[in-house]
N, C-alpha and C. Protein backbone atom coordinates (compact mmCIF):
# COMPACT_ATOMS: atom_id res chain seq x y z
N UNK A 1 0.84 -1.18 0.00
CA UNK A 1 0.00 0.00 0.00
C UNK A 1 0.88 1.24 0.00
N UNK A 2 0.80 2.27 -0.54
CA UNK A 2 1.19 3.59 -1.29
C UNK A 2 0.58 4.56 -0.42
N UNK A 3 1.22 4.83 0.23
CA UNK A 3 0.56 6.60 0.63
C UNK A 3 0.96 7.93 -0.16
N UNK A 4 0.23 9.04 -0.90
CA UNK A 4 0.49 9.74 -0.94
C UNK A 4 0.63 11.14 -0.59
N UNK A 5 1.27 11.89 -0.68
CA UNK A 5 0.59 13.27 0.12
C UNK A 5 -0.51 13.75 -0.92
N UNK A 6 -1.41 14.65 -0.09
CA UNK A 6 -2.40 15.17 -1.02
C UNK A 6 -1.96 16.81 -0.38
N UNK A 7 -2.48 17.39 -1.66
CA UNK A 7 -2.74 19.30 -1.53
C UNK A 7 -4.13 19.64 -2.31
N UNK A 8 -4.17 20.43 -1.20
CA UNK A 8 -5.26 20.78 -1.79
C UNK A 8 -5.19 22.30 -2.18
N UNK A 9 -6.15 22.76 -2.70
CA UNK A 9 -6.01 24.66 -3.58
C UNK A 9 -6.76 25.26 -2.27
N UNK A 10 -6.47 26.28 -1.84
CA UNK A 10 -7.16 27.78 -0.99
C UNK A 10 -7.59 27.90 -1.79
N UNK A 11 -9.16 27.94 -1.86
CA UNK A 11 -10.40 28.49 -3.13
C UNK A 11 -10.48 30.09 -2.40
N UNK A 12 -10.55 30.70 -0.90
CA UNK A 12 -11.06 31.23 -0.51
C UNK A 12 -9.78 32.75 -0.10
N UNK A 13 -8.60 32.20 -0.48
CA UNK A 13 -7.54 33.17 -0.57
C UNK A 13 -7.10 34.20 -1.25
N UNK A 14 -6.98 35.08 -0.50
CA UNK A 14 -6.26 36.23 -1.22
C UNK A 14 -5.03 35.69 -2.05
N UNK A 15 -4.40 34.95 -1.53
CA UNK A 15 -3.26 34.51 -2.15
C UNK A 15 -3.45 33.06 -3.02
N UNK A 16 -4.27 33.24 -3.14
CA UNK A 16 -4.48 31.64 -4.59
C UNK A 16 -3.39 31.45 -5.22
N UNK A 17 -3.07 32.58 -6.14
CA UNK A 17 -2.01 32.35 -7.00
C UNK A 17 -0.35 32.06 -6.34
N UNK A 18 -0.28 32.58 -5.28
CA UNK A 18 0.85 32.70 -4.45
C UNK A 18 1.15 31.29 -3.65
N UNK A 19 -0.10 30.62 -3.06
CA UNK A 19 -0.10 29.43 -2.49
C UNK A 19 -0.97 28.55 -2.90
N UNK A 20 -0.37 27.34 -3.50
CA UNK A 20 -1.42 26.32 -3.87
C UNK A 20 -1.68 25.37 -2.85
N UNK A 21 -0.97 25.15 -1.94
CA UNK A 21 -1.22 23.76 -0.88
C UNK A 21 -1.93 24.50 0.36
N UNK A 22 -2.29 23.38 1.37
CA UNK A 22 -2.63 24.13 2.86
C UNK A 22 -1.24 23.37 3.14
N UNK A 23 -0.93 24.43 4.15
CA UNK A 23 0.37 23.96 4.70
C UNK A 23 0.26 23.23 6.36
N UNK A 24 0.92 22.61 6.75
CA UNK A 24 0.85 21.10 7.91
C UNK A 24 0.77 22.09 9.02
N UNK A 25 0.15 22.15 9.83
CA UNK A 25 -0.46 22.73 11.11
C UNK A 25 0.41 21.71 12.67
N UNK A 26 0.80 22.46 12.95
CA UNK A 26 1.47 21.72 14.08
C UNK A 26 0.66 22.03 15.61
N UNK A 27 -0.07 21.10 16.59
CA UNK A 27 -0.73 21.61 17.51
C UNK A 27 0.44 20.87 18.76
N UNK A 28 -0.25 21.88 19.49
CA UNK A 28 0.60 21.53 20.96
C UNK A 28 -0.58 21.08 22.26
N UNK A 29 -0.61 20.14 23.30
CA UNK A 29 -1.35 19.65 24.03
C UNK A 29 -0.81 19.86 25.09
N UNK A 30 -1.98 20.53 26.01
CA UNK A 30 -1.53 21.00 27.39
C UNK A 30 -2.45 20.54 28.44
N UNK A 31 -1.70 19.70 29.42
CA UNK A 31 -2.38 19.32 29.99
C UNK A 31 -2.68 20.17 31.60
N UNK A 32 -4.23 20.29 31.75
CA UNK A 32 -4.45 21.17 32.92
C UNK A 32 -4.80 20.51 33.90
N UNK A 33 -4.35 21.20 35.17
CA UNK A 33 -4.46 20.90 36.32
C UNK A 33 -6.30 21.08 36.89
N UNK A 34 -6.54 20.23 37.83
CA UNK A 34 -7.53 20.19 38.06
C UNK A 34 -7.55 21.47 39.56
N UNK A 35 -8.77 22.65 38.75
CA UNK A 35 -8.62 23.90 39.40
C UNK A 35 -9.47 23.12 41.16
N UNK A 36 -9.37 24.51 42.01
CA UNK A 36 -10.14 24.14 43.29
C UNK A 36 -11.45 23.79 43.37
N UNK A 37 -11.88 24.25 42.26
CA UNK A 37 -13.60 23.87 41.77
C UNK A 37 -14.21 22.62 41.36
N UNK A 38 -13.21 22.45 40.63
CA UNK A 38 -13.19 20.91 40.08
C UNK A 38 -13.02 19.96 41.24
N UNK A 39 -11.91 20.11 41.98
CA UNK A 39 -11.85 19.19 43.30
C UNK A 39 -12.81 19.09 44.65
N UNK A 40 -13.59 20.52 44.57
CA UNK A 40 -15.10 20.27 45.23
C UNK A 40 -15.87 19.68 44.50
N UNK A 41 -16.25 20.11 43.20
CA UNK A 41 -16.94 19.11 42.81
C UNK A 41 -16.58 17.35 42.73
N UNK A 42 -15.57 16.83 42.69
CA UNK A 42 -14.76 15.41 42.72
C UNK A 42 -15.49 14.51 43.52
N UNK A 43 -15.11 15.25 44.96
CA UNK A 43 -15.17 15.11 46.35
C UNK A 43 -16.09 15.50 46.78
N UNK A 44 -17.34 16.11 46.27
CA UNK A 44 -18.74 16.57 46.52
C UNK A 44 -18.89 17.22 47.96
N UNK A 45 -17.92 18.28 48.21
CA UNK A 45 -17.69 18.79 49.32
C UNK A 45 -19.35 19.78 49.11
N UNK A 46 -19.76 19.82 51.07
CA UNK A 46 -21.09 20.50 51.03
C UNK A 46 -20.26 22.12 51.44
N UNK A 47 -21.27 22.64 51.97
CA UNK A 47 -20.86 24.29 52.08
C UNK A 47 -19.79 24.47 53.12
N UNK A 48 -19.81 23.50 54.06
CA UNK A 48 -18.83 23.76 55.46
C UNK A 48 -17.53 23.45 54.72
N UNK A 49 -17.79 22.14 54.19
CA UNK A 49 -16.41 21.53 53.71
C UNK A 49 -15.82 22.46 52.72
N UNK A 50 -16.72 22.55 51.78
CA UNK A 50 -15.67 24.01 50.87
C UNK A 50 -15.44 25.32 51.46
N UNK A 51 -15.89 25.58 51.94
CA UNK A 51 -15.46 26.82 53.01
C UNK A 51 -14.05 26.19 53.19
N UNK A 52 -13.90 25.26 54.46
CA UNK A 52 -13.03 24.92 54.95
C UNK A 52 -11.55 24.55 53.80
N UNK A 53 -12.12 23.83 52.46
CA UNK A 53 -11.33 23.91 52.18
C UNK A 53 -10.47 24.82 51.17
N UNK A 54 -11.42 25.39 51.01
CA UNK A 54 -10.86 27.09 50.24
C UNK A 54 -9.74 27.93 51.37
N UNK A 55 -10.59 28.33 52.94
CA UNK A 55 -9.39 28.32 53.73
C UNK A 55 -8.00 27.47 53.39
N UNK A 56 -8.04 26.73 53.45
CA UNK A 56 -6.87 25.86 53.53
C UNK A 56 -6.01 25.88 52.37
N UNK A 57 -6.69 25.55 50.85
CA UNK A 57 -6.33 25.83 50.02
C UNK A 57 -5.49 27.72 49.71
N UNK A 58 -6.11 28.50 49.96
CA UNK A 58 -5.95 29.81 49.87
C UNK A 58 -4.72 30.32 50.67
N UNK A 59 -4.51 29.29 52.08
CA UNK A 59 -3.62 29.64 52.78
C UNK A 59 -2.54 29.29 51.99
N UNK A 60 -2.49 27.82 51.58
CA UNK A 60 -1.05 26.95 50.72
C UNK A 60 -0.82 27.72 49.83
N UNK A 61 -1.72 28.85 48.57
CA UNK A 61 -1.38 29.71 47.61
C UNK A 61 -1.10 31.01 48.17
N UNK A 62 -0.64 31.07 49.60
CA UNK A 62 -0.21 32.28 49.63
C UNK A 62 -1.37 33.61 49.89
N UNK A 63 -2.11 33.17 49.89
CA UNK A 63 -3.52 34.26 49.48
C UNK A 63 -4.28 33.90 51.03
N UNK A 64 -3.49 35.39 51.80
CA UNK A 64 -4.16 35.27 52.94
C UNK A 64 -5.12 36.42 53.58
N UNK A 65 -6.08 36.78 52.54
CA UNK A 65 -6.82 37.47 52.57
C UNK A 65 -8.18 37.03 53.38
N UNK A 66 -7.62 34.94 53.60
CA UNK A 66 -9.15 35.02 54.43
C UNK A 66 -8.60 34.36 55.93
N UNK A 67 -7.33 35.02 56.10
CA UNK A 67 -6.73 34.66 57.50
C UNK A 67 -6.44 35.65 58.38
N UNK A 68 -6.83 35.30 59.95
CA UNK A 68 -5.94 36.69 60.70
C UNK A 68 -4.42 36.62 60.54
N UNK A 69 -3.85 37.75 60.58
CA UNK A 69 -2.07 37.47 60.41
C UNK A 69 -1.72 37.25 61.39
N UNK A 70 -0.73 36.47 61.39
CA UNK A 70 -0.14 35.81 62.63
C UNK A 70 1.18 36.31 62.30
N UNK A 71 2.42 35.68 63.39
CA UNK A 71 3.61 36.29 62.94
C UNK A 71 4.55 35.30 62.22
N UNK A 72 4.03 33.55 62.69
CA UNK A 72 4.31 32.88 61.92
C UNK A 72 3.82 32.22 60.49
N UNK A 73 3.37 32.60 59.75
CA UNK A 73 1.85 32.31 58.95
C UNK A 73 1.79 31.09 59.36
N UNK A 74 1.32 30.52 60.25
CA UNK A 74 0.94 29.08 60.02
C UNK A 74 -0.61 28.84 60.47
N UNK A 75 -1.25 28.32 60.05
CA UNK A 75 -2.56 28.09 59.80
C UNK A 75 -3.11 26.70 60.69
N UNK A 76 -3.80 26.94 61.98
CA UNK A 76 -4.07 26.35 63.23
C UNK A 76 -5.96 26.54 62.93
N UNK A 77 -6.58 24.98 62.39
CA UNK A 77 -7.68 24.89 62.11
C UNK A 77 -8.15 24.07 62.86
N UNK A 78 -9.24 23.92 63.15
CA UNK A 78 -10.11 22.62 64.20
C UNK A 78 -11.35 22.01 62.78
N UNK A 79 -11.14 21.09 62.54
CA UNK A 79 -12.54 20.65 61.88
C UNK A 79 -13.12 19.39 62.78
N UNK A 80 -14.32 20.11 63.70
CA UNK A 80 -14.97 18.93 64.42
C UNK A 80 -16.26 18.45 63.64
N UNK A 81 -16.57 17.26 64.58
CA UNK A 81 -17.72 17.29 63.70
C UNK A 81 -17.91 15.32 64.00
N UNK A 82 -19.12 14.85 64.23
CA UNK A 82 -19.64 13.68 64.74
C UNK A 82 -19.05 12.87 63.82
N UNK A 83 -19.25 11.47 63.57
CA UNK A 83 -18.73 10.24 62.98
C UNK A 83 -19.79 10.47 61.11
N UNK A 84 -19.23 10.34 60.43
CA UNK A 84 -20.28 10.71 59.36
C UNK A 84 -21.01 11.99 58.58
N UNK A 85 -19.84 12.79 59.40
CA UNK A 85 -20.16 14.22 58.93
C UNK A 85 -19.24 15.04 57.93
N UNK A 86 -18.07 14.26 57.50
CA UNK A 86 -17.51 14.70 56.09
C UNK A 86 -16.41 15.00 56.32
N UNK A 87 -15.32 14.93 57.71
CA UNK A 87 -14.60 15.34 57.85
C UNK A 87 -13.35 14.57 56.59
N UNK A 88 -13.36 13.28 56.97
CA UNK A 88 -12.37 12.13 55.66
C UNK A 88 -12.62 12.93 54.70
N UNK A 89 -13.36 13.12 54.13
CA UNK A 89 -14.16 13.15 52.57
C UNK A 89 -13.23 14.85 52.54
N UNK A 90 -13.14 15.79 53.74
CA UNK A 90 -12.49 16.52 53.67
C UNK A 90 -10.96 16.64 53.35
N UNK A 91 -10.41 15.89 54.25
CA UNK A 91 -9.36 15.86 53.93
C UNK A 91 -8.32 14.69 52.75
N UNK A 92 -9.43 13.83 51.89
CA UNK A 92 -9.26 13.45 51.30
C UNK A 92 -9.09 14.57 49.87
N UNK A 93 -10.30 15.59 50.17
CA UNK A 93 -9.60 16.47 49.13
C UNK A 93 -8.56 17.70 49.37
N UNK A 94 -8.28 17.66 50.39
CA UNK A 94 -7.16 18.35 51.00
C UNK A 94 -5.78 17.78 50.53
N UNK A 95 -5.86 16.12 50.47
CA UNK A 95 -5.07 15.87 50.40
C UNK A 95 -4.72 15.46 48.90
N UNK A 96 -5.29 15.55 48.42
CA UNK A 96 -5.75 15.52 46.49
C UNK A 96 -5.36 16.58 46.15
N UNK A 97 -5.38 17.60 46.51
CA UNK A 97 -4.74 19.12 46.53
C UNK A 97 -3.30 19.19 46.84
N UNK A 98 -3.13 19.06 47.64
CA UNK A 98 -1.69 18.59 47.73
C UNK A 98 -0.95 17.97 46.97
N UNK A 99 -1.48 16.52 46.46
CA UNK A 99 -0.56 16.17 45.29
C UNK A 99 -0.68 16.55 44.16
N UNK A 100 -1.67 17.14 43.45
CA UNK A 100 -1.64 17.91 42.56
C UNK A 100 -0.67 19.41 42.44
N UNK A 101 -0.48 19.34 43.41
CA UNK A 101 0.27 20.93 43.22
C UNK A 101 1.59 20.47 43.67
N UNK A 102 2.19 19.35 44.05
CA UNK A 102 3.40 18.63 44.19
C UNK A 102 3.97 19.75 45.65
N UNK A 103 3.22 19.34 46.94
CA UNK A 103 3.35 19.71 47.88
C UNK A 103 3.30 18.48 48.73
N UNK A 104 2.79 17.54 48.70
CA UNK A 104 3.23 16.23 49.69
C UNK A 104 4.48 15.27 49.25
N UNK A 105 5.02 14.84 50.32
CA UNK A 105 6.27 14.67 50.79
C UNK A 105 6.23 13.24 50.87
């Protein structure tokens, strides 16, 4: 079996006469990170849990606009909460966050 190249004519060009082929298009593939939105939705975090984890998240990017300042920035959270109330499910995407952004160790 024979492959050939094919060309085809720009019917729709200014430059018809100037260019007869379409010329080979080279694409590039980028692969994106899964934003903080996406990982509530994943993890089907309810309103406490994304709260909580936007805090948390927001703190790791530096963006401490929803923290009191401290002198060490370090970020001292309590998530209580009965047997079945989402805390895992929390920090399962806490911790999904983390390896995505190549912060766990």
């Amino acid at each position: 079996m024979q492959i050939e190249p094919v060309s085809a004519q720009i019917p729709t060009s200014p430059l018809k006469g100037q260019i007869s082929t379409v010329l080979p298009v080279s694409t590039i593939e980028t692969a994106l990170l899964p934003s903080k939105p996406d990982i509530i939705v994943k993890f089907t975090l309810n309103k406490q849990q994304t709260f909580a984890f936007k805090i948390i998240c927001d703190h790791l990017d530096g963006d401490y606009s929803s923290r009191n300042d401290t002198l060490n920035g370090q970020l001292l959270m309590c998530v209580p909460g009965c047997g079945g109330t989402g805390k895992s499910q929390l920090i399962r995407a806490i911790t999904n966050y983390f390896q995505l952004t190549n912060r766990c160790k």
